[in-house]
PDB file of N, CA and C in Angstrom:
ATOM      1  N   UNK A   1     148.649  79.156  70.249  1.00  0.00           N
ATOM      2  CA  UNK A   1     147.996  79.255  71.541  1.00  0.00           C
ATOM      3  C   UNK A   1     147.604  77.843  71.971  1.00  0.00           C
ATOM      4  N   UNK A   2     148.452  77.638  73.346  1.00  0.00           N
ATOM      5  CA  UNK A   2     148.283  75.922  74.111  1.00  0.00           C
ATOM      6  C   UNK A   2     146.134  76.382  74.482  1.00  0.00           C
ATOM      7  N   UNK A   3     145.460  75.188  74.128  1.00  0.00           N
ATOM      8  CA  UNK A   3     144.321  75.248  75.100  1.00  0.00           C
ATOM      9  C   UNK A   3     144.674  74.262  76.163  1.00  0.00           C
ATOM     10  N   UNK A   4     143.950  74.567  77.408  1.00  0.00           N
ATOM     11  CA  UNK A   4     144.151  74.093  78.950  1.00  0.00           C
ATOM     12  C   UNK A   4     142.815  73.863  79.294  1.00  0.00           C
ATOM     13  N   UNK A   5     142.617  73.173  79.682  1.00  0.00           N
ATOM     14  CA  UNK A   5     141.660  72.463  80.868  1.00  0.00           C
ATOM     15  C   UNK A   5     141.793  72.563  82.334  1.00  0.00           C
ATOM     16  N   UNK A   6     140.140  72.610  82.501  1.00  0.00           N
ATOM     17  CA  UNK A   6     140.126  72.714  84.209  1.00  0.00           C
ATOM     18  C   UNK A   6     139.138  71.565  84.523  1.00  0.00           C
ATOM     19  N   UNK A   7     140.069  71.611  85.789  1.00  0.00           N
ATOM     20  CA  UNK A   7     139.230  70.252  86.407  1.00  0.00           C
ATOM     21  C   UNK A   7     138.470  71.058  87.718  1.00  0.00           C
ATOM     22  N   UNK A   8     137.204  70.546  88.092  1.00  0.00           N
ATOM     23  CA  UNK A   8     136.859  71.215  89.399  1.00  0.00           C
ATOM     24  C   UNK A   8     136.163  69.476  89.752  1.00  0.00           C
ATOM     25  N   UNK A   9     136.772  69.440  91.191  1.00  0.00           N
ATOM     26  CA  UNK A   9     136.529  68.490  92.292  1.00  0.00           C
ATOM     27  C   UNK A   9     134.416  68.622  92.260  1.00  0.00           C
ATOM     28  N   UNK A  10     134.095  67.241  92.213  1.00  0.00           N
ATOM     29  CA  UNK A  10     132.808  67.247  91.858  1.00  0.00           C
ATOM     30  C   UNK A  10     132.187  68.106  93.671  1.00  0.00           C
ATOM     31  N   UNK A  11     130.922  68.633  93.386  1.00  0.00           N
ATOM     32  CA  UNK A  11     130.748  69.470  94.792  1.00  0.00           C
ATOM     33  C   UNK A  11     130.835  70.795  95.242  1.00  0.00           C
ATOM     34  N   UNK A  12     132.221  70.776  94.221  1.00  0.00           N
ATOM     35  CA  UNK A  12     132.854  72.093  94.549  1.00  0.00           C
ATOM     36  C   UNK A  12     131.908  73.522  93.986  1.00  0.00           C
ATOM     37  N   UNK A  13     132.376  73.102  92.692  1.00  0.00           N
ATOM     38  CA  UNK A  13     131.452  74.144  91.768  1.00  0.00           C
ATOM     39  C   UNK A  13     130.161  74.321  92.650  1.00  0.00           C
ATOM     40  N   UNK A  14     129.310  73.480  92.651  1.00  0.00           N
ATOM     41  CA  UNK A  14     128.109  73.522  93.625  1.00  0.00           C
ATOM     42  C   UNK A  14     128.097  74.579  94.855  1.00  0.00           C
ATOM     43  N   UNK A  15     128.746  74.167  95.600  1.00  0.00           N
ATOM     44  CA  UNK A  15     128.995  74.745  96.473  1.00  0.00           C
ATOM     45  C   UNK A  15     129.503  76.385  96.519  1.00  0.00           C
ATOM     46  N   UNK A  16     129.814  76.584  95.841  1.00  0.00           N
ATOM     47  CA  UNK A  16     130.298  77.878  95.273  1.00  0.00           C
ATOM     48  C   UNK A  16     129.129  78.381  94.639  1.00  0.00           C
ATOM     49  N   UNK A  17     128.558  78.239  93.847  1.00  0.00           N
ATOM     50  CA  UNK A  17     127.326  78.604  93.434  1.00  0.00           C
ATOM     51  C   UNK A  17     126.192  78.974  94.631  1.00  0.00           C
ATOM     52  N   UNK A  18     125.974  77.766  95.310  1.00  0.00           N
ATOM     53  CA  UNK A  18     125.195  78.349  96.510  1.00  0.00           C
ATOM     54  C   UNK A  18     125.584  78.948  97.265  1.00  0.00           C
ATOM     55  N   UNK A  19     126.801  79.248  97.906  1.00  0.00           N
ATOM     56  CA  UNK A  19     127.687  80.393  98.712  1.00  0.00           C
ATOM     57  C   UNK A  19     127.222  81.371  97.974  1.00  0.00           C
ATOM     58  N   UNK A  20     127.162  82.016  96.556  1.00  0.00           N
ATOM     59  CA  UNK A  20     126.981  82.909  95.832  1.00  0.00           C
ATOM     60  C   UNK A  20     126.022  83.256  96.323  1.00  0.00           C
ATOM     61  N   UNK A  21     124.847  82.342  95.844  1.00  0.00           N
ATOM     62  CA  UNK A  21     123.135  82.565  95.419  1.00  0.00           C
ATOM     63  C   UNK A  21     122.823  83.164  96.898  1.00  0.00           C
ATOM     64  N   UNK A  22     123.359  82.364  98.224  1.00  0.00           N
ATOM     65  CA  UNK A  22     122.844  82.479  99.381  1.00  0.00           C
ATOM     66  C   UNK A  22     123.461  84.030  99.793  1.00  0.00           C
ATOM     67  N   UNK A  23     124.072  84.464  99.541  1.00  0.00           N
ATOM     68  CA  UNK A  23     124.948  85.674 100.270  1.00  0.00           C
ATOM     69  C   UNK A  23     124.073  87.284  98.963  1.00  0.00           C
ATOM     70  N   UNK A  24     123.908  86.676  97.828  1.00  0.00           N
ATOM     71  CA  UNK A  24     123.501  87.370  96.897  1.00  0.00           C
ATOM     72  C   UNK A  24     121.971  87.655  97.782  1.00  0.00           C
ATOM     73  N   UNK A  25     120.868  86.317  97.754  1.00  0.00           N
ATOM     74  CA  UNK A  25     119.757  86.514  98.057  1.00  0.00           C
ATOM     75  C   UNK A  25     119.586  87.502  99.986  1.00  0.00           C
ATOM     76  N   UNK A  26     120.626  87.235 100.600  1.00  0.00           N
ATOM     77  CA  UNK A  26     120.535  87.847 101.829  1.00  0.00           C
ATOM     78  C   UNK A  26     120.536  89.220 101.614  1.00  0.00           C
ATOM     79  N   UNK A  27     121.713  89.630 100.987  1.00  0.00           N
ATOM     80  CA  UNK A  27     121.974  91.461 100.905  1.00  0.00           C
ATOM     81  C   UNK A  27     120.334  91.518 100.127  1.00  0.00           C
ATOM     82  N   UNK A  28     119.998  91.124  99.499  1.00  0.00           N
ATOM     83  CA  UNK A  28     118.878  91.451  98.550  1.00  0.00           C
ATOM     84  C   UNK A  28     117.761  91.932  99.837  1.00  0.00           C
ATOM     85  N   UNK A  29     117.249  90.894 100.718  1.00  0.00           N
ATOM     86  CA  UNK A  29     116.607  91.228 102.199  1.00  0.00           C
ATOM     87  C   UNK A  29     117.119  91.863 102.997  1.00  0.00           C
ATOM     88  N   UNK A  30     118.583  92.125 103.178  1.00  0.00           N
ATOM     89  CA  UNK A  30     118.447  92.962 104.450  1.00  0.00           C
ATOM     90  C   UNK A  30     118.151  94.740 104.345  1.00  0.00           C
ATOM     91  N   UNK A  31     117.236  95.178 105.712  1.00  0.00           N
ATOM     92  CA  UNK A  31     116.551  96.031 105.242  1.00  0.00           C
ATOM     93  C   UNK A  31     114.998  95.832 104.936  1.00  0.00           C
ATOM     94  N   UNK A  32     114.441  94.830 104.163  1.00  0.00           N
ATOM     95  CA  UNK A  32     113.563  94.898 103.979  1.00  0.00           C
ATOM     96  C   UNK A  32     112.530  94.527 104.864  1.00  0.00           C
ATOM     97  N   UNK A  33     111.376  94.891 104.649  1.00  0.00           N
ATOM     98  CA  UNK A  33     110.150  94.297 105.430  1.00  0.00           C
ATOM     99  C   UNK A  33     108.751  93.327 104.651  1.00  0.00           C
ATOM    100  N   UNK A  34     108.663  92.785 104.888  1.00  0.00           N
ATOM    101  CA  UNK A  34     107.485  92.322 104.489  1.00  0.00           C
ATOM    102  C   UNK A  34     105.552  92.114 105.041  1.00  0.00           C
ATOM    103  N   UNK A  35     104.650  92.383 104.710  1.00  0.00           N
ATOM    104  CA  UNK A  35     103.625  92.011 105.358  1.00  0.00           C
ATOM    105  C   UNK A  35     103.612  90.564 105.743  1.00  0.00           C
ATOM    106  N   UNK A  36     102.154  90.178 106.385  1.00  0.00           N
ATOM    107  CA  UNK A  36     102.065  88.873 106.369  1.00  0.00           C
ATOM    108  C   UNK A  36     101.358  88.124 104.799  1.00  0.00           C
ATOM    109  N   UNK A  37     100.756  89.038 104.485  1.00  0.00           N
ATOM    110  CA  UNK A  37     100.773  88.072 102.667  1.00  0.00           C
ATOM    111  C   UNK A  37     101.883  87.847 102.034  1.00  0.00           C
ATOM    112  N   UNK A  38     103.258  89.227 101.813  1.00  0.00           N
ATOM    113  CA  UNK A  38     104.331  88.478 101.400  1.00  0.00           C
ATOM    114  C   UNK A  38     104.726  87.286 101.743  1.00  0.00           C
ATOM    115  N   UNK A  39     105.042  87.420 103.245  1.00  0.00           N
ATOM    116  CA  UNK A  39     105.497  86.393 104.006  1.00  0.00           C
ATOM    117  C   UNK A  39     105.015  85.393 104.027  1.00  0.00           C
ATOM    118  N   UNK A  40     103.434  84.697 104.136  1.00  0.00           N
ATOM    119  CA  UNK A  40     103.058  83.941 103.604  1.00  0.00           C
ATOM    120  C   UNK A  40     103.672  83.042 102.438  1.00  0.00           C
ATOM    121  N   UNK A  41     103.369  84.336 101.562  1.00  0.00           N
ATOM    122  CA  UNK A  41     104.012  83.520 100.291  1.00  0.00           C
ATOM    123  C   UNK A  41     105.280  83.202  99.751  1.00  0.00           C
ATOM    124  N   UNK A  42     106.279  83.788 100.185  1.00  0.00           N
ATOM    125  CA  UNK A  42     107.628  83.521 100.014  1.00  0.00           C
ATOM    126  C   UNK A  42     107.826  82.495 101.042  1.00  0.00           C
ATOM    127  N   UNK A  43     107.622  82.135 102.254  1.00  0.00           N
ATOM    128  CA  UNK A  43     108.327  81.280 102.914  1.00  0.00           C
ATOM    129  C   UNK A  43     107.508  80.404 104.133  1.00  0.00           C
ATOM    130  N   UNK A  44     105.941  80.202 103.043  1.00  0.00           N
ATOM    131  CA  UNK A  44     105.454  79.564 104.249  1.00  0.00           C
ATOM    132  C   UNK A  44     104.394  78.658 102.863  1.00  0.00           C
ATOM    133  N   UNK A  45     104.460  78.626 102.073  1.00  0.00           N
ATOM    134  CA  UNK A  45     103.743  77.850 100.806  1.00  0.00           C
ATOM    135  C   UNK A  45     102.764  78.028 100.429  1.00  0.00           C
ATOM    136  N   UNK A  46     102.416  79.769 100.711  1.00  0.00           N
ATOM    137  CA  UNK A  46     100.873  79.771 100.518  1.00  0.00           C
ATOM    138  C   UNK A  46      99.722  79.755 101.175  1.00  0.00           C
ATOM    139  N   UNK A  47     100.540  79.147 102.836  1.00  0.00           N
ATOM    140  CA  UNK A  47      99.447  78.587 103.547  1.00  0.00           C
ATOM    141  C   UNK A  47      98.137  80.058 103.697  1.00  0.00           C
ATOM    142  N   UNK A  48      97.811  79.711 104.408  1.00  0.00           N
ATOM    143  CA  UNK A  48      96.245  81.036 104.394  1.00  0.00           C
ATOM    144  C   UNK A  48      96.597  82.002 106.022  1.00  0.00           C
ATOM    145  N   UNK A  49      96.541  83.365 105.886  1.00  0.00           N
ATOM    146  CA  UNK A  49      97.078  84.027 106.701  1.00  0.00           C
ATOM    147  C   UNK A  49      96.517  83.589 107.895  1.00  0.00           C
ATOM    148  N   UNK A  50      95.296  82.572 108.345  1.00  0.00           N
ATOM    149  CA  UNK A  50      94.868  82.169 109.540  1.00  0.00           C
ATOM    150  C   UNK A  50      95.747  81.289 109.762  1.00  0.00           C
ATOM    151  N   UNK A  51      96.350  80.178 109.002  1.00  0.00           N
ATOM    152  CA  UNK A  51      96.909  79.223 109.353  1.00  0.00           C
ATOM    153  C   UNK A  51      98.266  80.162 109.999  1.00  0.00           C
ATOM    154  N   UNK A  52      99.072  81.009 108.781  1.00  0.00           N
ATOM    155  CA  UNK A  52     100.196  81.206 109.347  1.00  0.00           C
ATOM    156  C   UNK A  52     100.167  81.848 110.939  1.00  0.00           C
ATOM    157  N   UNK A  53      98.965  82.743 110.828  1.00  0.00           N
ATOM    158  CA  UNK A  53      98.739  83.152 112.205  1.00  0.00           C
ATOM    159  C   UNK A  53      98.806  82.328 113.634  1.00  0.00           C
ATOM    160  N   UNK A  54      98.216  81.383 113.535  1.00  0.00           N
ATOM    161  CA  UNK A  54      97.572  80.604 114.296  1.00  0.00           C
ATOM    162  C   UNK A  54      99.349  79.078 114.364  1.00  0.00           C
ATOM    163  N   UNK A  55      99.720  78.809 113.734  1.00  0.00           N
ATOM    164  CA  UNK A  55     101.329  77.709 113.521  1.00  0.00           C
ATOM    165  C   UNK A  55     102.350  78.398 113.348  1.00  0.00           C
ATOM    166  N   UNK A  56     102.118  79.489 113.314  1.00  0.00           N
ATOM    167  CA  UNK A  56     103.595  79.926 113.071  1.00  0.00           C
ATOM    168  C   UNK A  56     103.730  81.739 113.834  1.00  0.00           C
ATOM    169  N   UNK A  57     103.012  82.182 113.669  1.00  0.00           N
ATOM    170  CA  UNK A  57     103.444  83.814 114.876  1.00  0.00           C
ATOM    171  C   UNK A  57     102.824  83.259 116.296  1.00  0.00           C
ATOM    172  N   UNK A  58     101.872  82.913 116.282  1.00  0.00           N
ATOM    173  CA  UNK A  58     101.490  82.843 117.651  1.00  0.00           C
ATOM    174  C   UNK A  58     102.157  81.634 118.078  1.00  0.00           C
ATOM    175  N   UNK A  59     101.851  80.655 118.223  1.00  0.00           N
ATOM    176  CA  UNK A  59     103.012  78.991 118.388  1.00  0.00           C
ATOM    177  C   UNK A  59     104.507  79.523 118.311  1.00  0.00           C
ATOM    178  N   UNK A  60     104.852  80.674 117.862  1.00  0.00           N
ATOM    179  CA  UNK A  60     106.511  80.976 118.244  1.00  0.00           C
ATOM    180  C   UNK A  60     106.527  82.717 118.995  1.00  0.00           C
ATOM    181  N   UNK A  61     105.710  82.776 119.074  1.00  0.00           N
ATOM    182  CA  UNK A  61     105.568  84.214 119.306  1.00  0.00           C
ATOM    183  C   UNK A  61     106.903  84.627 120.426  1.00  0.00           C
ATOM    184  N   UNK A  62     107.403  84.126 121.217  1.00  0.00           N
ATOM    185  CA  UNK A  62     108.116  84.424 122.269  1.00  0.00           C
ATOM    186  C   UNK A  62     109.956  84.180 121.478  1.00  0.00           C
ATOM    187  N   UNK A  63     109.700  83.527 120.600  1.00  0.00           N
ATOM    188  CA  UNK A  63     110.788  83.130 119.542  1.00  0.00           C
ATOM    189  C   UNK A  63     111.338  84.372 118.789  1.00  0.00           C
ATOM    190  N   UNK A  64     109.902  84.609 118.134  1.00  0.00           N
ATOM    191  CA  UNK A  64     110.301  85.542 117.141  1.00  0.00           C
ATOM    192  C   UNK A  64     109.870  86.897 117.634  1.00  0.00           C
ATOM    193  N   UNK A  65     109.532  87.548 118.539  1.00  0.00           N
ATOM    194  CA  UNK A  65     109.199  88.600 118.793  1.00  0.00           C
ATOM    195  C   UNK A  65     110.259  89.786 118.479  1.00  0.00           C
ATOM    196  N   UNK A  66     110.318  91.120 117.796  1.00  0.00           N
ATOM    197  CA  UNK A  66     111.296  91.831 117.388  1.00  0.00           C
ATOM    198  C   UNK A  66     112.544  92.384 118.399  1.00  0.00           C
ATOM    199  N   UNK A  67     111.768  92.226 119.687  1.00  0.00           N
ATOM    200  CA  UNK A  67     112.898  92.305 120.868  1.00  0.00           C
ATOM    201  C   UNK A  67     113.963  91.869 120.937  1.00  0.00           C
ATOM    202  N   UNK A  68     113.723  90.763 120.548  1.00  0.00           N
ATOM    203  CA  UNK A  68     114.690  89.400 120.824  1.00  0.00           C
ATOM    204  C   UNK A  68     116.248  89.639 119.709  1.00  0.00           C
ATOM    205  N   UNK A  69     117.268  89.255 120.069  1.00  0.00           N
ATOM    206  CA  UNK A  69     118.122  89.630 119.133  1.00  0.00           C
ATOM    207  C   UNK A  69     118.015  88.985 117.910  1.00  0.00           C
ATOM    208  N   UNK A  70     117.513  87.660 117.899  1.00  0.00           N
ATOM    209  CA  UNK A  70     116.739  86.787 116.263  1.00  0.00           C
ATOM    210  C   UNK A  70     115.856  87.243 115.820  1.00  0.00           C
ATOM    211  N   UNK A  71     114.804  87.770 116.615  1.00  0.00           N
ATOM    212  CA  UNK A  71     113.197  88.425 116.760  1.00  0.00           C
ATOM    213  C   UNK A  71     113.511  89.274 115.049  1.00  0.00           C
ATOM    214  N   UNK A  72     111.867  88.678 114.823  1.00  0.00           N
ATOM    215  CA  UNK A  72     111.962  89.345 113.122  1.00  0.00           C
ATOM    216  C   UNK A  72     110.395  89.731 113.187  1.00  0.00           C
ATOM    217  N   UNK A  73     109.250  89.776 113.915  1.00  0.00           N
ATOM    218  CA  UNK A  73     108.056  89.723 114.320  1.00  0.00           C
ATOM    219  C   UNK A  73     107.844  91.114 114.861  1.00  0.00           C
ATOM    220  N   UNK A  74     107.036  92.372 114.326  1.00  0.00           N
ATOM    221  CA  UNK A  74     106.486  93.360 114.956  1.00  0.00           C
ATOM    222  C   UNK A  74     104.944  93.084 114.800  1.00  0.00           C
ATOM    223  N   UNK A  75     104.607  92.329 115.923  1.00  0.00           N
ATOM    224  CA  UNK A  75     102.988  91.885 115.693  1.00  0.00           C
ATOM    225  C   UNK A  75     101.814  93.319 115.289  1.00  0.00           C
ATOM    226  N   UNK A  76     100.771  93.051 114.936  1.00  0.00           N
ATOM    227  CA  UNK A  76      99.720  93.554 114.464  1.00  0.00           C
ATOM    228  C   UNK A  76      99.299  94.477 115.864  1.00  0.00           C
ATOM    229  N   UNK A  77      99.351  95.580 116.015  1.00  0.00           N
ATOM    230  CA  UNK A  77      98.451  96.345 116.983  1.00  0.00           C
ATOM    231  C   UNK A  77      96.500  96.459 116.794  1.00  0.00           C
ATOM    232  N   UNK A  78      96.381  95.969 116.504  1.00  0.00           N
ATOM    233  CA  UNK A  78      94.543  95.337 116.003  1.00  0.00           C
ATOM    234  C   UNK A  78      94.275  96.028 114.817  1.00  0.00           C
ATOM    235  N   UNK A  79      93.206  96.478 115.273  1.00  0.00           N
ATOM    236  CA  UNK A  79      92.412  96.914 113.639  1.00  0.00           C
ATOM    237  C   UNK A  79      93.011  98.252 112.722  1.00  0.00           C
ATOM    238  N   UNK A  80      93.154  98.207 111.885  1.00  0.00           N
ATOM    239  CA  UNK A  80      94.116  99.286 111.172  1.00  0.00           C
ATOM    240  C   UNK A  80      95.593  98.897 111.372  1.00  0.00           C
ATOM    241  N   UNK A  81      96.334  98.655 111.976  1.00  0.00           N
ATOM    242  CA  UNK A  81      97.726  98.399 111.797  1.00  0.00           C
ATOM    243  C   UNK A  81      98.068  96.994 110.964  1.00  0.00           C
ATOM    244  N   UNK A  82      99.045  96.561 110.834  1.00  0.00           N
ATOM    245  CA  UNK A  82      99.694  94.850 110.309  1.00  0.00           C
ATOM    246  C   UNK A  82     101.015  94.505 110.983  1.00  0.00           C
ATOM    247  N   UNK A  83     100.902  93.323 110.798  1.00  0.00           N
ATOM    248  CA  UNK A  83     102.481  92.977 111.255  1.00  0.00           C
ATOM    249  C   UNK A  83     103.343  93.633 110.108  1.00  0.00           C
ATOM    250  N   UNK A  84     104.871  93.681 110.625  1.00  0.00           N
ATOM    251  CA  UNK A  84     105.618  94.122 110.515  1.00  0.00           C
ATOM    252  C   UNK A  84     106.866  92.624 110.633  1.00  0.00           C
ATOM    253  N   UNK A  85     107.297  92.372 109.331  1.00  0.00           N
ATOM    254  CA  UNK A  85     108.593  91.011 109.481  1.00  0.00           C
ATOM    255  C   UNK A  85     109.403  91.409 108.822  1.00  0.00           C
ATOM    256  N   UNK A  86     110.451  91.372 109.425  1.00  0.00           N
ATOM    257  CA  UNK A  86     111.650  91.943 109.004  1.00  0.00           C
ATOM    258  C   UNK A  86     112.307  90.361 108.044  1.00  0.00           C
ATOM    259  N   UNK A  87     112.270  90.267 106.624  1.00  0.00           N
ATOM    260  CA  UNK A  87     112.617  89.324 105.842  1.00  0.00           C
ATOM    261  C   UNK A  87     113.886  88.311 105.837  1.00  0.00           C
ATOM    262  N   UNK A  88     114.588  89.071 106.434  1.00  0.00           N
ATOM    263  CA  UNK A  88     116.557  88.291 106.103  1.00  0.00           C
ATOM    264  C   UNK A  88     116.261  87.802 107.103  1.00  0.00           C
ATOM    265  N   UNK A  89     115.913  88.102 108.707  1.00  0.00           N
ATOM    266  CA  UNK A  89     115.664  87.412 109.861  1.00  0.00           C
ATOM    267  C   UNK A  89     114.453  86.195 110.079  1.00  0.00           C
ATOM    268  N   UNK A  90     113.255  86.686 109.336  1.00  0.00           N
ATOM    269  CA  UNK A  90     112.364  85.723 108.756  1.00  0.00           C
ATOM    270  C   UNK A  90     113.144  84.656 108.690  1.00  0.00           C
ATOM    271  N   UNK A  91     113.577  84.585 106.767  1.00  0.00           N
ATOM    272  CA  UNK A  91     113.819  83.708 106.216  1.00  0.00           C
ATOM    273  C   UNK A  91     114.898  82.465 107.269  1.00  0.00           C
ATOM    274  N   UNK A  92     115.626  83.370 107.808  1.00  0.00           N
ATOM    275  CA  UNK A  92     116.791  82.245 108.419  1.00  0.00           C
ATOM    276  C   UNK A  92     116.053  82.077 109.647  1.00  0.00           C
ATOM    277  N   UNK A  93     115.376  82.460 109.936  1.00  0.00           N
ATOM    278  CA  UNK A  93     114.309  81.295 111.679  1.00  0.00           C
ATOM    279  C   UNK A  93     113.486  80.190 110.580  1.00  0.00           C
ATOM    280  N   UNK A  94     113.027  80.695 109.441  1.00  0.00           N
ATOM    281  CA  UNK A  94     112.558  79.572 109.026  1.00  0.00           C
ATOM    282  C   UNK A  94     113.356  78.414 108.393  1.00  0.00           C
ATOM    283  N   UNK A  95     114.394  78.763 108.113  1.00  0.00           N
ATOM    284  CA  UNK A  95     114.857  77.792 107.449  1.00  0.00           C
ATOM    285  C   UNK A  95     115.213  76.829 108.804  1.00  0.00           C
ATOM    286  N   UNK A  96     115.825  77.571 109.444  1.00  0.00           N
ATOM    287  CA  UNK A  96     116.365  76.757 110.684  1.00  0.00           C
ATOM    288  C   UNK A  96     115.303  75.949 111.794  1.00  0.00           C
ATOM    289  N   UNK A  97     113.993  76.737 111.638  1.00  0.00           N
ATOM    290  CA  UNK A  97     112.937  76.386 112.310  1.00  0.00           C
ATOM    291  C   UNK A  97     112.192  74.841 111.720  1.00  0.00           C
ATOM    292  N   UNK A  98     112.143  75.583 110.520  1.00  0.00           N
ATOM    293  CA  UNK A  98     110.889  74.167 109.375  1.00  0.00           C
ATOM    294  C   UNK A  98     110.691  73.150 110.145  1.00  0.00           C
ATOM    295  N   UNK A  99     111.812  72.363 110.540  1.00  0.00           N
ATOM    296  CA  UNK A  99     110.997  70.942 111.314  1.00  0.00           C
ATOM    297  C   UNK A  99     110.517  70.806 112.225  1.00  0.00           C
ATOM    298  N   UNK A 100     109.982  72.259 113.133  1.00  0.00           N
ATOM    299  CA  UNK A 100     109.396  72.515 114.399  1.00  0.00           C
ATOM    300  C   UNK A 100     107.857  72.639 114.268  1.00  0.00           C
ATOM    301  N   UNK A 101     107.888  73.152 112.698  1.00  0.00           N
ATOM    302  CA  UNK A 101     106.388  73.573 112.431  1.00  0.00           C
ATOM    303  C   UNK A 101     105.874  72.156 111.604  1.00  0.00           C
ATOM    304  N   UNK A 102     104.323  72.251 112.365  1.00  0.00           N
ATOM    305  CA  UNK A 102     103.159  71.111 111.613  1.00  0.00           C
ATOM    306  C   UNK A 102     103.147  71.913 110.409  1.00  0.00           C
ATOM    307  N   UNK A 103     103.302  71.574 109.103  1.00  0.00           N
ATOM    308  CA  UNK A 103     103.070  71.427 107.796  1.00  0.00           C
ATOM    309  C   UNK A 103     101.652  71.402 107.523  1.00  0.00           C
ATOM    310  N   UNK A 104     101.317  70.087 107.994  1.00  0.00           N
ATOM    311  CA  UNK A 104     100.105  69.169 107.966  1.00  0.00           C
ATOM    312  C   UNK A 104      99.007  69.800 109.010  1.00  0.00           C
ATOM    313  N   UNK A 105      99.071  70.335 110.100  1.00  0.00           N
ATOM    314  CA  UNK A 105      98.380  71.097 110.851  1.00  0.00           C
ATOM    315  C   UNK A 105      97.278  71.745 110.226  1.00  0.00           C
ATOM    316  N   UNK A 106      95.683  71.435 110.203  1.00  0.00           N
ATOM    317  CA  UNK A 106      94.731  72.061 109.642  1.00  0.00           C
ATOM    318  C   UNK A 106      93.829  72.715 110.882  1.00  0.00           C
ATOM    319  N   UNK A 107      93.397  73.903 110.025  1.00  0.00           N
ATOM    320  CA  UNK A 107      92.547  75.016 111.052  1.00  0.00           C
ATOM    321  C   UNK A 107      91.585  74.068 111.558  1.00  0.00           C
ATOM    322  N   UNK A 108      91.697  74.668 112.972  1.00  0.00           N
ATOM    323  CA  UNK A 108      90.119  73.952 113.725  1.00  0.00           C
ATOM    324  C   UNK A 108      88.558  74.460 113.437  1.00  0.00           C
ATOM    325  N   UNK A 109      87.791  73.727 113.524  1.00  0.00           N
ATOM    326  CA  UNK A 109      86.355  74.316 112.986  1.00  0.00           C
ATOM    327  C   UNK A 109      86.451  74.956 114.105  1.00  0.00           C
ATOM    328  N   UNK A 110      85.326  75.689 113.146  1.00  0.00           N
ATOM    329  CA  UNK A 110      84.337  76.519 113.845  1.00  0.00           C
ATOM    330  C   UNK A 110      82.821  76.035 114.543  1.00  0.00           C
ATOM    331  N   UNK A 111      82.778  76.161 115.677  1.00  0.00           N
ATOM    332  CA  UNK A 111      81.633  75.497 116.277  1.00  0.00           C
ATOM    333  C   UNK A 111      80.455  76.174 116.125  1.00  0.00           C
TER     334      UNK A 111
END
């Protein structure tokens, strides 16, 4: 039995791997929903549900609203209800979004 070698073009492999991971992790979300604490925490670093509230649903609200054919946002009807984010649509406004949003942006006092 000859042994053979493979060569793979540097990149490549890579690239293939993340084609994988990325198409794997999507089917995994679509369908799903998340609150705003998931959401928070998967794709916003933790920040504190005022912050995300306040930089990121309301500051895009017309963006992401569930209407919209991108729209991943079923806002909060007040007391007793929650938002409603649809995750696979989430994730890809944020990825595509990130450099729109202050990071650095801290809550305003309270007077």
């Amino acid at each position: 039995m000859n042994p053979f070698e493979i060569t793979i073009v540097p990149g490549v492999l890579e690239q293939m791997v993340d084609k994988y991971i990325n198409k794997k992790f999507e089917s995994m979300l679509d369908g799903r929903t998340w609150s705003l604490d998931q959401f928070r925490k998967e794709c916003c670093g933790g920040k504190s549900k005022e912050w995300v509230n306040l930089y990121i649903l309301s500051e895009f609200a017309e963006e992401i609203d569930y209407h919209l054919p991108n729209g991943w946002l079923i806002p909060s009807q007040g007391r007793g209800s929650q938002n409603i984010i649809f995750a696979s649509k989430a994730c890809k406004w944020m990825e595509s979004n990130r450099n729109r949003i202050d990071w650095q942006a801290k809550m305003p006092r309270s007077e």
